[in-house]
C-alpha atoms as a PDB file:
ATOM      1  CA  UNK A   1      13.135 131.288-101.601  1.00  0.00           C
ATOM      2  CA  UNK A   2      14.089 128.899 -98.449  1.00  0.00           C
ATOM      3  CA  UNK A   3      15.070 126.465-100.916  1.00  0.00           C
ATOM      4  CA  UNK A   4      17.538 128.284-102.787  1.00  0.00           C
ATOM      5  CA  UNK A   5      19.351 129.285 -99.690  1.00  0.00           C
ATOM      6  CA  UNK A   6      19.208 126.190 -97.958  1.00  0.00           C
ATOM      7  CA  UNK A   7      20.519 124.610-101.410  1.00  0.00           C
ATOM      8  CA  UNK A   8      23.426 127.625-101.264  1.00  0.00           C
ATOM      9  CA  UNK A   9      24.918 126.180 -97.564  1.00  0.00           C
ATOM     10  CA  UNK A  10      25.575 123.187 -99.122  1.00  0.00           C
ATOM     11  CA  UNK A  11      22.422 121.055 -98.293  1.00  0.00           C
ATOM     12  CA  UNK A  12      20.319 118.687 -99.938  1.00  0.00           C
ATOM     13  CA  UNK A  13      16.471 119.972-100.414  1.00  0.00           C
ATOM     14  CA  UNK A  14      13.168 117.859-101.109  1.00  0.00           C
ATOM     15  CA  UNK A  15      10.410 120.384-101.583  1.00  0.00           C
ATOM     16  CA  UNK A  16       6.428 118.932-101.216  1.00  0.00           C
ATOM     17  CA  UNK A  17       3.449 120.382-101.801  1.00  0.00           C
ATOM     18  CA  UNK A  18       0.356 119.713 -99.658  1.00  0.00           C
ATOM     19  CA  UNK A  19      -2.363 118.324-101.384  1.00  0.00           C
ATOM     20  CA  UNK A  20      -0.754 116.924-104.091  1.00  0.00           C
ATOM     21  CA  UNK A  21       1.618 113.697-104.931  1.00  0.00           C
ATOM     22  CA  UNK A  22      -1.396 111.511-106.274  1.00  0.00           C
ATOM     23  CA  UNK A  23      -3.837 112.611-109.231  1.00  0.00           C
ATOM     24  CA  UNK A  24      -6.854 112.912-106.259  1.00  0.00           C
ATOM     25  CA  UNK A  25      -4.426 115.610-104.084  1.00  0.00           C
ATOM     26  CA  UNK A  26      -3.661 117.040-107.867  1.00  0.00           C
ATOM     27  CA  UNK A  27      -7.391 117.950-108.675  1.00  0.00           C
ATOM     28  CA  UNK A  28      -7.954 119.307-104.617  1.00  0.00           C
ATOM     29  CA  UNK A  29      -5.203 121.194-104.992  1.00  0.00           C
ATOM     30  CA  UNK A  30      -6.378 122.759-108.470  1.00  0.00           C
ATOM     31  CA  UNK A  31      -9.778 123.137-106.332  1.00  0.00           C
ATOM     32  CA  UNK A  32      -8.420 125.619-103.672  1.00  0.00           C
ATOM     33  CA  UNK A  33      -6.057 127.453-106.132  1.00  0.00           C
ATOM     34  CA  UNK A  34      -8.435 128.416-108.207  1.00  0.00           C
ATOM     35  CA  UNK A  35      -9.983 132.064-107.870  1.00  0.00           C
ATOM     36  CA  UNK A  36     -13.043 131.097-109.282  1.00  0.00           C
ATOM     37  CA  UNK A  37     -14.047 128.735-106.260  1.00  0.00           C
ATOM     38  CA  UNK A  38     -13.355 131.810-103.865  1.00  0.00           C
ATOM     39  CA  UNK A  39     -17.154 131.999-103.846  1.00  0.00           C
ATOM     40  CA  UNK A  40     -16.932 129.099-101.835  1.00  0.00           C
ATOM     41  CA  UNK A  41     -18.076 129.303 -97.828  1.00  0.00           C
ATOM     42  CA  UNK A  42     -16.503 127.947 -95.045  1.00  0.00           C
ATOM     43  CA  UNK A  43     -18.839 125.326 -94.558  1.00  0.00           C
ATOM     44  CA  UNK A  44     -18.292 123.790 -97.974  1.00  0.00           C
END
């Protein structure tokens, strides 16, 4: 992963996820991960 080989050359690493970081971005997130909402169309 990026992370690991940015950590490796001797630099500090923040990783983020997008949507997440408040309980609201948590539950969105859960949302669009989960395969049974694939049923969902594009204009939802």
């Amino acid at each position: 992963m990026l992370e690991t080989l940015i950590k490796e050359q001797g630099f500090d690493v923040l990783v983020t996820r997008e949507p997440g970081g408040t309980a609201t971005g948590e539950r969105v997130r859960a949302i669009l991960l989960d395969k049974e909402e694939q049923k969902m169309t594009a204009m939802t």
